[in-house]
N, C-alpha and C. Protein backbone atom coordinates (compact mmCIF):
# COMPACT_ATOMS: atom_id res chain seq x y z
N UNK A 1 16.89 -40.79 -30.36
CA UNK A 1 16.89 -40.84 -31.81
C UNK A 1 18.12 -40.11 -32.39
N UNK A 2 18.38 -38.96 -31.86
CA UNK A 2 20.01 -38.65 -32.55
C UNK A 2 21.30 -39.49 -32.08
N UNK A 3 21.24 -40.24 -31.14
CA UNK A 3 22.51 -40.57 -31.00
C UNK A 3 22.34 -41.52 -32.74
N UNK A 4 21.21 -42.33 -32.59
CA UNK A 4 20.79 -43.01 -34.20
C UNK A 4 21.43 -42.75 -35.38
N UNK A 5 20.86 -41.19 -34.67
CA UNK A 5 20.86 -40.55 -36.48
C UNK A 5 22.52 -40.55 -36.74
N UNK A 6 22.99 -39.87 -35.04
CA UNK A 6 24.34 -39.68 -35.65
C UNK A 6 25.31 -40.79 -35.91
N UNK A 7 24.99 -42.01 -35.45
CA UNK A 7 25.83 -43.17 -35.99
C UNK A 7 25.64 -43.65 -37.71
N UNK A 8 23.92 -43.40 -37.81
CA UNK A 8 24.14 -43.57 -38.86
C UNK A 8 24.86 -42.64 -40.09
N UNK A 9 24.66 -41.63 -40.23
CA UNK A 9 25.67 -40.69 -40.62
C UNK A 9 27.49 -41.15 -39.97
N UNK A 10 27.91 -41.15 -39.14
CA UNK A 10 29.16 -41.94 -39.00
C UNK A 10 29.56 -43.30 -39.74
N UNK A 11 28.43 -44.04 -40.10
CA UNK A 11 28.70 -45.52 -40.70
C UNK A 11 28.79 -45.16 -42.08
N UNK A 12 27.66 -43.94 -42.59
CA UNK A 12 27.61 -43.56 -43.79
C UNK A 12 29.06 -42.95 -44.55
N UNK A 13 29.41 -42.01 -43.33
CA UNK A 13 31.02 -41.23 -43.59
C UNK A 13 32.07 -42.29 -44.04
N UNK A 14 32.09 -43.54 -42.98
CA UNK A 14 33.10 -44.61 -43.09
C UNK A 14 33.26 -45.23 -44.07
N UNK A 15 31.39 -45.50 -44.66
CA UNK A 15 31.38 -46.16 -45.92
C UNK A 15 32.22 -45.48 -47.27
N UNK A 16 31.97 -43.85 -47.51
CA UNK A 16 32.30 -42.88 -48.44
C UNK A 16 33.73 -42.72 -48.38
N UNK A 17 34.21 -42.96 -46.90
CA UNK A 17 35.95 -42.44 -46.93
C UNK A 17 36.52 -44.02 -47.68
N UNK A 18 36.01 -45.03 -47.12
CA UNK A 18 36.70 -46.47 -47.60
C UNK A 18 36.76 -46.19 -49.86
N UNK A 19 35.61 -45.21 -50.08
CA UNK A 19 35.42 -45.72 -51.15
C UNK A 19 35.58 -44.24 -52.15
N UNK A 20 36.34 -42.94 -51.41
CA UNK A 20 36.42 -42.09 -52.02
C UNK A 20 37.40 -41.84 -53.07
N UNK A 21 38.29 -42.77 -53.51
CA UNK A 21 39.80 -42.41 -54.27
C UNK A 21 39.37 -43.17 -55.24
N UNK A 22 38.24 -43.79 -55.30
CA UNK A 22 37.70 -44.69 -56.55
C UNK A 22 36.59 -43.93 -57.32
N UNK A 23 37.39 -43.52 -58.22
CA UNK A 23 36.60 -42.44 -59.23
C UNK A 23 36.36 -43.16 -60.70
N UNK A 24 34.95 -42.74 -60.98
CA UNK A 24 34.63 -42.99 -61.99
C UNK A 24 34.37 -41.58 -63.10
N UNK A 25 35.62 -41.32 -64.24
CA UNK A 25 35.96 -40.21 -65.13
C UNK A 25 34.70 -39.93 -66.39
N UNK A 26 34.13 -38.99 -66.29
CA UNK A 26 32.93 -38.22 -67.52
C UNK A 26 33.32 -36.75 -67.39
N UNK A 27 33.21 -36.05 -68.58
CA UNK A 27 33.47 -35.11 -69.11
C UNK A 27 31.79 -34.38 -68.41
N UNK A 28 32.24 -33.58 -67.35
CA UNK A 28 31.40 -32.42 -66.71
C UNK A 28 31.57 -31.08 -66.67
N UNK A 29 30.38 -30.72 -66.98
CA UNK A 29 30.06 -28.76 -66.61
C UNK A 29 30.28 -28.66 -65.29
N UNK A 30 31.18 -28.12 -65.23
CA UNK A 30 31.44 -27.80 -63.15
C UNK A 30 30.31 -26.80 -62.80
N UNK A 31 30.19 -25.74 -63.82
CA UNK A 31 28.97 -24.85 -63.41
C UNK A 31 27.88 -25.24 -63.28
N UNK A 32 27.46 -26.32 -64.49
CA UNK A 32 25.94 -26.80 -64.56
C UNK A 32 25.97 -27.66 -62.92
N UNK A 33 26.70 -28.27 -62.56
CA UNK A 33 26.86 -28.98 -61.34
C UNK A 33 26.69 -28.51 -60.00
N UNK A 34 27.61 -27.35 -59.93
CA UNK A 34 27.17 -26.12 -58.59
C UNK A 34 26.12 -25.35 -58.85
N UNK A 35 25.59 -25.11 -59.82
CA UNK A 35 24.64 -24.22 -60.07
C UNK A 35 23.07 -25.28 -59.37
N UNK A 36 23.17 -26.53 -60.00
CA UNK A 36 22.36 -27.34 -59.33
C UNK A 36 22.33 -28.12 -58.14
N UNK A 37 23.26 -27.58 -57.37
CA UNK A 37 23.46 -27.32 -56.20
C UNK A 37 22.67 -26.52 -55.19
N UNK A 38 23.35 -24.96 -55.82
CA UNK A 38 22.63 -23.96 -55.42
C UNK A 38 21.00 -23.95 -55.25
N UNK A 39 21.19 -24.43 -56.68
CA UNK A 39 19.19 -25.08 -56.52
C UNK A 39 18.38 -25.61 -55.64
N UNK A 40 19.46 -26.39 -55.16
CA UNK A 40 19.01 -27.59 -54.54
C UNK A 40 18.83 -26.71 -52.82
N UNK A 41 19.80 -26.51 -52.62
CA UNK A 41 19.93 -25.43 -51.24
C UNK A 41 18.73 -24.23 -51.37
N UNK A 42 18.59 -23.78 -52.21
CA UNK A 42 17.89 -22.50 -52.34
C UNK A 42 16.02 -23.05 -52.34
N UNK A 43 15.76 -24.19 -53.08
CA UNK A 43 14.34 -25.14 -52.16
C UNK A 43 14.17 -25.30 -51.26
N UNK A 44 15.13 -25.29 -50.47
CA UNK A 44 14.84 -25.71 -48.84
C UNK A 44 14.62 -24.65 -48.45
N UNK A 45 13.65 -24.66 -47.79
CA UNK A 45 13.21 -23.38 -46.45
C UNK A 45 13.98 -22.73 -45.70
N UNK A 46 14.84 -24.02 -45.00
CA UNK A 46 15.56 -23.78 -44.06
C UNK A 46 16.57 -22.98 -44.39
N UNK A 47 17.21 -22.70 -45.89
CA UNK A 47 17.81 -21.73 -45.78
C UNK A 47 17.48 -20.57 -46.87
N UNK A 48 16.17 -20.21 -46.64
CA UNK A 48 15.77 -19.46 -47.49
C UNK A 48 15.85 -17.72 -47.64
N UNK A 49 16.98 -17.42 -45.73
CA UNK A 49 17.66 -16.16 -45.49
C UNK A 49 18.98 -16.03 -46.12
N UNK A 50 19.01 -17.27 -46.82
CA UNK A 50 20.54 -17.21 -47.50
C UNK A 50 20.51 -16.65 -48.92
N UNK A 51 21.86 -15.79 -48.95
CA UNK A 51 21.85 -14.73 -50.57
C UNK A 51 22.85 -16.04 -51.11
N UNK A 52 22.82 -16.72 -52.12
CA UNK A 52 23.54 -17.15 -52.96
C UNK A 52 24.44 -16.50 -53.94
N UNK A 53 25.61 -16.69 -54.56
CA UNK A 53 26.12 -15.48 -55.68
C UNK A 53 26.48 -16.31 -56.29
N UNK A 54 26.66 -16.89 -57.26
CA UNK A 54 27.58 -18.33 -58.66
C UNK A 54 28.21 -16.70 -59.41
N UNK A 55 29.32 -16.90 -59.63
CA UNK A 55 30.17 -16.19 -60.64
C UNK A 55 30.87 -16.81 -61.58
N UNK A 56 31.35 -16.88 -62.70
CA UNK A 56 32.58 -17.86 -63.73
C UNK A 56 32.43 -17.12 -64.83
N UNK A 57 33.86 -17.53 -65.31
CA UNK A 57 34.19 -17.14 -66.14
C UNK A 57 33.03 -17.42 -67.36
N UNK A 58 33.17 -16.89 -68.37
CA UNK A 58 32.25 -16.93 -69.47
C UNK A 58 32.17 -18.71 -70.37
N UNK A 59 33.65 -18.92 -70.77
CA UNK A 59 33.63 -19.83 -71.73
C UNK A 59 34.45 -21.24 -70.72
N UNK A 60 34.13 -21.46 -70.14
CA UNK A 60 34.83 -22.88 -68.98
C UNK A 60 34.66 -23.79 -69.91
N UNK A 61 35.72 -24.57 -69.78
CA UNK A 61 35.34 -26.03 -70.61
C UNK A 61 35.28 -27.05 -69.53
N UNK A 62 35.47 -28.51 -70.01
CA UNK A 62 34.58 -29.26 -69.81
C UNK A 62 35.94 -29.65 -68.86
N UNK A 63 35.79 -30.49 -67.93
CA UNK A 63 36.33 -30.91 -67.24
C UNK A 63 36.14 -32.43 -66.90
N UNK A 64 37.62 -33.81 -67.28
CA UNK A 64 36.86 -34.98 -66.85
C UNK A 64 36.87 -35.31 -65.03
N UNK A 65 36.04 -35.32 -64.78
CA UNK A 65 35.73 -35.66 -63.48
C UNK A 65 34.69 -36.87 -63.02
N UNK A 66 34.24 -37.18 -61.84
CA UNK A 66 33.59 -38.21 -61.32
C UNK A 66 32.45 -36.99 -60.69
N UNK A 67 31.34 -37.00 -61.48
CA UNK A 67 30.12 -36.13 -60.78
C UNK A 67 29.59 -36.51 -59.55
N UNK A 68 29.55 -37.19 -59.36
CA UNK A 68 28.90 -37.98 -58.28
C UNK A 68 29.84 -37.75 -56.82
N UNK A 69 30.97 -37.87 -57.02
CA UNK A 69 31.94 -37.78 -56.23
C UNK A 69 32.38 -36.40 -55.78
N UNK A 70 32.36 -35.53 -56.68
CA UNK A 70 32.32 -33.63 -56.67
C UNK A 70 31.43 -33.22 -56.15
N UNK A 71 30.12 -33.66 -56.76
CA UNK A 71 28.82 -33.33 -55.86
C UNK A 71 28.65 -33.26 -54.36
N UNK A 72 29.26 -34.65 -53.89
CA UNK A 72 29.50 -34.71 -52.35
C UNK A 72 30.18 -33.47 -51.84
N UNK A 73 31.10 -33.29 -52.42
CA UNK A 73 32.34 -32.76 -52.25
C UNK A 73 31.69 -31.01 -51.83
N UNK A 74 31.40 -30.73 -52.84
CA UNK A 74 30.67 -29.36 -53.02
C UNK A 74 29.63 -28.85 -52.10
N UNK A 75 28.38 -30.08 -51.98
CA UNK A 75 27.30 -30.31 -51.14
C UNK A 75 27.70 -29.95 -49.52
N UNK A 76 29.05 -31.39 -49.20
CA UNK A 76 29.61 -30.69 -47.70
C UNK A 76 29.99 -29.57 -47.59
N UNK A 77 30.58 -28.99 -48.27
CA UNK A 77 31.84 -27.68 -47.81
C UNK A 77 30.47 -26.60 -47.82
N UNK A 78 29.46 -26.59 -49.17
CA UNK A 78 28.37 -25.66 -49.46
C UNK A 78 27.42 -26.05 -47.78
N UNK A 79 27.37 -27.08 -47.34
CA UNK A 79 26.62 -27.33 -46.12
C UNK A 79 27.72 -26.72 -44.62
N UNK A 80 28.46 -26.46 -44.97
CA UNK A 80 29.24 -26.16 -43.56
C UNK A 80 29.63 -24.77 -43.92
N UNK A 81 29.19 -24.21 -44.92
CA UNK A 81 29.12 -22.85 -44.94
C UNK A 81 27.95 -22.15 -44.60
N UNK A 82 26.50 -22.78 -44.78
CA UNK A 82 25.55 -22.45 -44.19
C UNK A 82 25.18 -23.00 -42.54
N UNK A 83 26.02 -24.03 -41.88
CA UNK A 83 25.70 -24.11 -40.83
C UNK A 83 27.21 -23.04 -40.05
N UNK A 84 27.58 -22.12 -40.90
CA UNK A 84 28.41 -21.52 -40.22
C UNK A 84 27.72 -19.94 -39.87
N UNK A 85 26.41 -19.86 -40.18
CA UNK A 85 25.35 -18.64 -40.39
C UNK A 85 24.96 -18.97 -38.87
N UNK A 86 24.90 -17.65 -37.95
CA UNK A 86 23.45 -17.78 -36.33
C UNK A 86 22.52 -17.48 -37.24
N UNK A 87 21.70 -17.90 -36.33
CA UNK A 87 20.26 -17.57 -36.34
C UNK A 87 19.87 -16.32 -36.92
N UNK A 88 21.19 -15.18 -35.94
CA UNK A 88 20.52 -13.83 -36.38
C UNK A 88 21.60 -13.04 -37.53
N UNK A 89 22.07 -13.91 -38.22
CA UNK A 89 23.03 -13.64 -39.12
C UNK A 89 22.49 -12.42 -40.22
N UNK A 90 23.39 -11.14 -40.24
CA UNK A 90 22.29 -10.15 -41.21
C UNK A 90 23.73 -10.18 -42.56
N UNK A 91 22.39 -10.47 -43.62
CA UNK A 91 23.08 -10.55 -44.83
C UNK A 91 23.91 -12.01 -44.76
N UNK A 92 23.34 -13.08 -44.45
CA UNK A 92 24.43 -14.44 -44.65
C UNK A 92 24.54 -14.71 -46.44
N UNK A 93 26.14 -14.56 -46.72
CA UNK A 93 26.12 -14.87 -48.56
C UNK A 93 27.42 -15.89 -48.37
N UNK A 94 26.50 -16.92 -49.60
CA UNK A 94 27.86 -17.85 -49.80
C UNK A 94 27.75 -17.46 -51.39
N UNK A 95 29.25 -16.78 -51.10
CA UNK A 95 29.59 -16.83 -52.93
C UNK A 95 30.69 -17.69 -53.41
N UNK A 96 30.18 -18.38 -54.51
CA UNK A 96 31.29 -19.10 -55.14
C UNK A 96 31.56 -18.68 -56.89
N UNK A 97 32.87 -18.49 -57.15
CA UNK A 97 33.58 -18.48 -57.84
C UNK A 97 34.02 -19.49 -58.66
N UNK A 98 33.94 -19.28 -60.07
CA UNK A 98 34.61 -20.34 -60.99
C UNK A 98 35.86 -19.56 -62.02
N UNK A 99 36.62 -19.75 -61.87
CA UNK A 99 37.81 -19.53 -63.10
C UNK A 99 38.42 -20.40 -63.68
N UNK A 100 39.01 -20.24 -65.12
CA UNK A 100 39.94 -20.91 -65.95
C UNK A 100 41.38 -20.19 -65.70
N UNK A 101 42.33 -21.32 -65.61
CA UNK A 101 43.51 -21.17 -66.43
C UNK A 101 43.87 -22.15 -67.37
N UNK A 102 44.63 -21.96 -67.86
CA UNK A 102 45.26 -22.94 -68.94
C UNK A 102 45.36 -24.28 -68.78
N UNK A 103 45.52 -24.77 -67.40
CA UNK A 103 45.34 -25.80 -66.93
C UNK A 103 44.61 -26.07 -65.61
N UNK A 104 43.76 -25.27 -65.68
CA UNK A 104 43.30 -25.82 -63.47
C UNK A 104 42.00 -24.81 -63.97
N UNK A 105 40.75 -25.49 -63.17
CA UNK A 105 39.53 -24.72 -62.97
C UNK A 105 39.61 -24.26 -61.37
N UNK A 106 39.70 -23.17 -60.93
CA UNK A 106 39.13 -22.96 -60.21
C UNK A 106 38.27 -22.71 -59.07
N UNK A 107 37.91 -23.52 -58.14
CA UNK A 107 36.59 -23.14 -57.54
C UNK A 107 36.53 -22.47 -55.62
N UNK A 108 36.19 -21.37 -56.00
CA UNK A 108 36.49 -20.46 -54.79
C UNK A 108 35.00 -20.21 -53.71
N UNK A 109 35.12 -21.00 -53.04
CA UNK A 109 33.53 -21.03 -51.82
C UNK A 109 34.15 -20.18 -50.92
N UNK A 110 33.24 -19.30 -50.78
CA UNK A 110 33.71 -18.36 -49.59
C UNK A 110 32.01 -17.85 -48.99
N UNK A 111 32.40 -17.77 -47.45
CA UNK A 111 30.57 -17.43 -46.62
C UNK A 111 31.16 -16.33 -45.72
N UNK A 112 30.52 -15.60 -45.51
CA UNK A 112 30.44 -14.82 -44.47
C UNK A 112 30.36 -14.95 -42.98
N UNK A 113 30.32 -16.11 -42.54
CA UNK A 113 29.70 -16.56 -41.46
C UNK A 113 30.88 -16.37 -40.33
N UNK A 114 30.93 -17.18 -38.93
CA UNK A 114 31.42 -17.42 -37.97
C UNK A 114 32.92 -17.51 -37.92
N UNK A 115 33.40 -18.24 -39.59
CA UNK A 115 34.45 -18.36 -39.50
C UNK A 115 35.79 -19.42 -38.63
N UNK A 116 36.51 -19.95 -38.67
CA UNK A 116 37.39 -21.08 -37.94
C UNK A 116 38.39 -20.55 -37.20
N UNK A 117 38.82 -21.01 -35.89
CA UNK A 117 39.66 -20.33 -35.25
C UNK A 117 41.04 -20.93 -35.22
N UNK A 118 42.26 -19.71 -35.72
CA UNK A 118 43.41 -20.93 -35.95
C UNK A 118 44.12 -21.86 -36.03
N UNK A 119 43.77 -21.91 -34.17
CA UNK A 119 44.23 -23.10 -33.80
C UNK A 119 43.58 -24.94 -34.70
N UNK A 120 42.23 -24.47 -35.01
CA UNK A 120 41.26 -25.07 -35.60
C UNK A 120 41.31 -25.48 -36.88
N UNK A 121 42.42 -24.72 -37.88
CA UNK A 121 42.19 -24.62 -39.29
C UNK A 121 43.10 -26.10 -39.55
N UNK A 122 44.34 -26.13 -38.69
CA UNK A 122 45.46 -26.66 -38.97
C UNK A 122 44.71 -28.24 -39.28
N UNK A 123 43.50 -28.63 -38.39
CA UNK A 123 43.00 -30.00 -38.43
C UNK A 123 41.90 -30.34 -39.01
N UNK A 124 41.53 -29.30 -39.25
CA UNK A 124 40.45 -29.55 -40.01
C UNK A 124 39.96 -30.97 -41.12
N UNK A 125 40.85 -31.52 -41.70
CA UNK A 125 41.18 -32.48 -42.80
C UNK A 125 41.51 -33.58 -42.15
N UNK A 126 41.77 -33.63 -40.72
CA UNK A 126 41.89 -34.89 -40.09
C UNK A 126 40.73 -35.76 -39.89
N UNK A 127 40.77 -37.02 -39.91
CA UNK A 127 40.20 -37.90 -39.79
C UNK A 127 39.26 -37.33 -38.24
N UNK A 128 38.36 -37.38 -38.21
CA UNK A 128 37.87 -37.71 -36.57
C UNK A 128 37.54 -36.45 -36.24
N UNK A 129 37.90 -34.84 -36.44
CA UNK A 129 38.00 -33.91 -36.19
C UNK A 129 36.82 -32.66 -36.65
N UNK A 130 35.80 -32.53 -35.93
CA UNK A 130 34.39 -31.92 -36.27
C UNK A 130 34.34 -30.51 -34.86
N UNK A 131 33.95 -29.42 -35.17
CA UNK A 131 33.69 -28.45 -34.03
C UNK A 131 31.90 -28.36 -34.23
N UNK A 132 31.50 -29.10 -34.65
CA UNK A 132 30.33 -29.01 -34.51
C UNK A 132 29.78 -30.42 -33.82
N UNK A 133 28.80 -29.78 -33.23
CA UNK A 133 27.62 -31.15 -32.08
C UNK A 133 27.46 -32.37 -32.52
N UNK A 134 26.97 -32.15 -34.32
CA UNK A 134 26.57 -33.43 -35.02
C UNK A 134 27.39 -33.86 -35.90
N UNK A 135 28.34 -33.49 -36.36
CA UNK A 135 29.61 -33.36 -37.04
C UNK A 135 30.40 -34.89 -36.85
N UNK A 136 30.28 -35.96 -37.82
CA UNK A 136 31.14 -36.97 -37.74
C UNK A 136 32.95 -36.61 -37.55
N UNK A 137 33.31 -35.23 -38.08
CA UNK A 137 34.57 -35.35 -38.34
C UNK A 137 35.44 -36.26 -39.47
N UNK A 138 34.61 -36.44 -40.40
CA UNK A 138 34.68 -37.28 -41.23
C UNK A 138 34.61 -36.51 -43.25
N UNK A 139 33.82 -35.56 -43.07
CA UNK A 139 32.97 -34.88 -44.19
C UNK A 139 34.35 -34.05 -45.14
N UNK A 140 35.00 -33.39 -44.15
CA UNK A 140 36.47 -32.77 -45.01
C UNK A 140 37.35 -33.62 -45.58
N UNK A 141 38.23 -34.64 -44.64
CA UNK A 141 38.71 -35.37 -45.38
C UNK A 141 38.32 -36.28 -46.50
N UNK A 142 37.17 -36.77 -46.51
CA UNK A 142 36.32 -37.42 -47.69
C UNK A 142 36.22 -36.63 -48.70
N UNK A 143 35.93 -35.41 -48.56
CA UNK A 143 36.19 -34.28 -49.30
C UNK A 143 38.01 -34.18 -49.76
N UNK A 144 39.00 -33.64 -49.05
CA UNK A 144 39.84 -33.75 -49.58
C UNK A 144 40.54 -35.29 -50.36
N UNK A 145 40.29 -36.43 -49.70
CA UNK A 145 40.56 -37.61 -50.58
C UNK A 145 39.72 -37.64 -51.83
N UNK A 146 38.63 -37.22 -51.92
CA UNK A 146 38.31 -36.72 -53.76
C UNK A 146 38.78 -35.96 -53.90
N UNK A 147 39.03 -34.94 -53.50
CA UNK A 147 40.01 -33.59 -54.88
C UNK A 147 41.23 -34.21 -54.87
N UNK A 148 42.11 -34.90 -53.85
CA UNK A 148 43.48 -35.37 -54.13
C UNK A 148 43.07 -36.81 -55.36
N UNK A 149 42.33 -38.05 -55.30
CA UNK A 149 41.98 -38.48 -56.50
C UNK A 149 41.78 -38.01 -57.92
N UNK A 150 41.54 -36.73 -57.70
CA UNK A 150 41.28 -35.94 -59.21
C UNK A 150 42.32 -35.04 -59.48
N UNK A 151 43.84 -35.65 -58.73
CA UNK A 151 44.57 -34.79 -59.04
C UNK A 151 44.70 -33.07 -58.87
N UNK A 152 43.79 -32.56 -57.79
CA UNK A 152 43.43 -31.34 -57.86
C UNK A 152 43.70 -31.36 -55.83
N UNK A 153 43.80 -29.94 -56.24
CA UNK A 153 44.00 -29.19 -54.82
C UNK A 153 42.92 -28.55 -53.80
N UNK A 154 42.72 -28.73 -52.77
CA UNK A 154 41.84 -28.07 -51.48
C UNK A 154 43.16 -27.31 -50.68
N UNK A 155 42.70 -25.68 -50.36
CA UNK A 155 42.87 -25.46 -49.31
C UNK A 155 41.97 -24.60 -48.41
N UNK A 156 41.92 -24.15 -47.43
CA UNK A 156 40.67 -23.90 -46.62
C UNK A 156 41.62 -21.95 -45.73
N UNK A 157 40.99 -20.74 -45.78
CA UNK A 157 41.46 -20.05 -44.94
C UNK A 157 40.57 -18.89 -44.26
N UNK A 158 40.37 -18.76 -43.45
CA UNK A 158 39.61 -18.14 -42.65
C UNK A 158 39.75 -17.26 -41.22
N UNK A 159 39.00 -16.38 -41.38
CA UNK A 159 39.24 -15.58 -40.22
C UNK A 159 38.04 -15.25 -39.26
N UNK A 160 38.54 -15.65 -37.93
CA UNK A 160 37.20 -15.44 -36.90
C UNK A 160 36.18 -14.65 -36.96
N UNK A 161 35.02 -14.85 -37.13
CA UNK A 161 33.92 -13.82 -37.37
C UNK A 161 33.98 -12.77 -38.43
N UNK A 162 34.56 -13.36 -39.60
CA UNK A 162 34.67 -12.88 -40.53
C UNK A 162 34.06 -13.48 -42.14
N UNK A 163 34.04 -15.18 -41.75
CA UNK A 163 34.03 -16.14 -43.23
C UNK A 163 35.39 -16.82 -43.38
N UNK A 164 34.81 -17.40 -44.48
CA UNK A 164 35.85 -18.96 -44.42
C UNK A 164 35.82 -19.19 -46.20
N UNK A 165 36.97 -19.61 -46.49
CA UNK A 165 36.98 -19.88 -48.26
C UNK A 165 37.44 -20.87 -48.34
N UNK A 166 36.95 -21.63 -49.27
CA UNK A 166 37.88 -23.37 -49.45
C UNK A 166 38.09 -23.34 -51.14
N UNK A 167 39.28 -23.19 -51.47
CA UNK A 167 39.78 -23.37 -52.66
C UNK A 167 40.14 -24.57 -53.00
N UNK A 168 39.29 -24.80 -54.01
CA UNK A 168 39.46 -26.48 -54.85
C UNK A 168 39.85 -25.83 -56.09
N UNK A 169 40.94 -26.38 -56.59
CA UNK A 169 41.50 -26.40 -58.01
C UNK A 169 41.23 -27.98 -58.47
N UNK A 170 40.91 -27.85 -60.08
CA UNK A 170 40.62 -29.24 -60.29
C UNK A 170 41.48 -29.28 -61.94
N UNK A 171 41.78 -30.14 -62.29
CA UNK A 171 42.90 -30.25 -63.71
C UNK A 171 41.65 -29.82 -64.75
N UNK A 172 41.84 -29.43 -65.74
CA UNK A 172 41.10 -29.32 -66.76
C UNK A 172 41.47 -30.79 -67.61
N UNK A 173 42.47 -31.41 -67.77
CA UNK A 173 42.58 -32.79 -68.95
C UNK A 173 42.27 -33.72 -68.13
């Protein structure tokens, strides 16, 4: 049954990468969006040893984006920060960060966890390229081909057994 599962998740990835640079633009709360995220993670059981932190600035405006498409976006990187927690992880926190500038929001995911090993960081965004068992290798770049569609920036930096941060900047107009 997993080889199953994991093809289907691979067919699913293939489907999302063919169709990620095709964005559909609405004026979104980035906070109201991660925040219901967090929600969403913080119901599940399974990670119910996890400390969450949401921080932002006070007055964020609105940002046009493709919700649907961010969501993914957020969902993976927020999911590979909690499968970056052991078992016996003490104190596992994923905190994320929101700021304004004049032109760019922001958004700073950072976990405590396991962390990526150098050699490791450089590929991360490649097509095909997963350090995990069930891992299509597929989930980052789909991820970065939406923030590059929205005109906005990913970068990812981390240190071994220390945590891992993935900075998405996204345009405010």
């Amino acid at each position: 049954m997993g080889d199953v599962n994991h093809l289907i998740n691979l067919m699913s990835d293939i489907s999302s990468l063919n169709h990620c640079d095709n964005i559909n633009l609405d004026t979104l709360d980035i906070k109201l969006l991660i925040s219901d995220i967090i929600d969403s993670f913080i119901s599940n059981s399974k990670y119910s040893n996890i400390n969450f932190k949401l921080e932002s600035d006070k007055n964020l405006p609105m940002i046009n984006a493709d919700k649907t498409k961010l969501k993914q976006v957020f969902i993976n990187i927020i999911k590979n920060a909690l499968e970056s927690f052991d078992i016996d992880s003490t104190n596992p926190i994923v905190h994320i960060s929101i700021v304004c500038s004049s032109e760019m929001v922001q958004i700073n995911i950072n976990d405590n966890g396991c962390g990526i090993s150098p050699e490791h960081i450089e590929s991360i965004f490649n097509p095909m390229v997963s350090y995990k068992s069930d891992g299509t290798g597929l989930g980052l770049q789909i991820s970065k081909k939406i923030i590059d569609a929205h005109n906005g920036t990913i970068s990812v930096s981390s240190s071994l057994h220390s945590g891992t941060t993935f900075n998405i900047s996204l345009p405010i107009d």
